[in-house]
Protein backbone atom coordinates (compact mmCIF):
# COMPACT_ATOMS: atom_id res chain seq x y z
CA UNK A 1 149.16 100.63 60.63
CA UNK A 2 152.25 98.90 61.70
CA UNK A 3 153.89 96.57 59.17
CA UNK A 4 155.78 93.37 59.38
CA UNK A 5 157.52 90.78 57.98
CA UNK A 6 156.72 87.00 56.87
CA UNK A 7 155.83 84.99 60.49
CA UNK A 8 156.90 81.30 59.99
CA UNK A 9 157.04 80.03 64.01
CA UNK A 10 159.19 77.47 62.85
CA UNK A 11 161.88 80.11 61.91
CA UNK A 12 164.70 81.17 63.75
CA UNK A 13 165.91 84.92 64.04
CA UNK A 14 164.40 88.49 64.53
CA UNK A 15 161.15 90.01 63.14
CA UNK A 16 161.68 93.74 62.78
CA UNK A 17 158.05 95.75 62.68
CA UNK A 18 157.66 99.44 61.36
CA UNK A 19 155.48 100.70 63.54
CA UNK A 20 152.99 103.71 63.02
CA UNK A 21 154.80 106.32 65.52
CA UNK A 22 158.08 105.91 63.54
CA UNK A 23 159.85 103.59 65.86
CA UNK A 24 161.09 99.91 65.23
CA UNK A 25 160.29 97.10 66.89
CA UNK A 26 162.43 94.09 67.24
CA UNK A 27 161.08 90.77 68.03
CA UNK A 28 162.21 87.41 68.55
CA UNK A 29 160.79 84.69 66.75
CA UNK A 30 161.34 81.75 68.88
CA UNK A 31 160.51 83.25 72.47
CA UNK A 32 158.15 86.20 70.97
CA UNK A 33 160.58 88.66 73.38
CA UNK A 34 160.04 92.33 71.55
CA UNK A 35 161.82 95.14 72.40
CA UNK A 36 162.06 98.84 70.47
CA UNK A 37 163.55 101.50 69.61
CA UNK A 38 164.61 104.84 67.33
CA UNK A 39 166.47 103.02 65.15
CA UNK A 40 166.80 98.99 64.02
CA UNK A 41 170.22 99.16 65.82
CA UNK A 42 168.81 100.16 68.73
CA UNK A 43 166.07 98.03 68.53
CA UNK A 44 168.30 95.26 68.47
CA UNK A 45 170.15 96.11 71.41
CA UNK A 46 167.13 96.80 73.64
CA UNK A 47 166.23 93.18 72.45
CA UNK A 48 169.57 91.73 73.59
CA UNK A 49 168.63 93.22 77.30
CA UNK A 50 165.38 92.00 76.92
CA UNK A 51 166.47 88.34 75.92
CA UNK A 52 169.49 88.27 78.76
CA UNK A 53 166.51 89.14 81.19
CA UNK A 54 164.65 86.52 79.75
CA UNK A 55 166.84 84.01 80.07
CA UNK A 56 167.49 84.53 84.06
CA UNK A 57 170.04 87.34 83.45
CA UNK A 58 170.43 90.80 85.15
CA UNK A 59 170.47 91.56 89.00
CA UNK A 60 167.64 91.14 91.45
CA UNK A 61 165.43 94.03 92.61
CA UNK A 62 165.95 94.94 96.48
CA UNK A 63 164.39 96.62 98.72
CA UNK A 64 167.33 99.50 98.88
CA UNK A 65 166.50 99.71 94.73
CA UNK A 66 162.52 99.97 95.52
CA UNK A 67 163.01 102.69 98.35
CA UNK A 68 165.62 104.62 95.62
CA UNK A 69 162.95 104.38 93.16
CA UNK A 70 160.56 106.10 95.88
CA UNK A 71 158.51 102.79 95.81
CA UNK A 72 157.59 101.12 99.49
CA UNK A 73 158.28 97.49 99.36
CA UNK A 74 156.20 96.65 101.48
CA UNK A 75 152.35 99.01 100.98
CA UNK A 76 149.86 97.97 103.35
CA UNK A 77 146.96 95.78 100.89
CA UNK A 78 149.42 93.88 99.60
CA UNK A 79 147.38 90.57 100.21
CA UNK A 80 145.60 91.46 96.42
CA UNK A 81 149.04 90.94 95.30
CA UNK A 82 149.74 87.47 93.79
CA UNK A 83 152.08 85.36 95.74
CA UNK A 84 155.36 86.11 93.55
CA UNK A 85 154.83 90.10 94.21
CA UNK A 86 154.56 89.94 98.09
C-alpha cells in the first residue's frame, strides 16, 4: 500500500508518496500535478517538467513529430475524436 504524507489543500509545497513498486511519487499540492520517479530527486525533476507543461510551457506537437513517432495525424474515424484532438 502506498504511503503518504499529511494533505492540508490549503498548504503550499510537494507531497512525496512511497509507493508499493519502490518508486516515489512527487506531487504538487496546489495544482495536484504528480510526477515519479527512482529516486525523490528524480521525482522532483520529472515534477518540474510536469509543472512547466502545466503552466503552458514546452513546444507544440506537429505533424513532422507525429509521423517521427510512426503516428498518422490524421487516421480516418477521427470524427469520435473530441474537437481539441482533430
Amino acid at each position: 500500500m502506498a504511503t503518504r504524507t499529511h494533505d492540508d489543500p490549503d498548504e503550499e509545497g510537494v507531497e512525496f508518496i512511497h509507493e508499493d513498486d519502490g518508486s516515489i511519487t512527487a506531487r504538487d499540492k496546489e495544482t495536484g500535478v504528480a510526477s515519479f520517479g527512482e529516486t525523490k530527486a528524480e521525482a522532483l525533476a520529472m515534477l518540474a517538467e510536469a509543472l512547466t507543461l502545466h503552466d503552458g510551457g514546452g513546444e507544440p506537437v506537429a505533424d513532422e513529430d507525429l509521423e517521427a513517432w510512426g503516428i498518422d495525424p490524421e487516421p480516418e474515424g477521427n470524427e469520435d475524436l473530441p474537437e481539441f484532438m482533430r
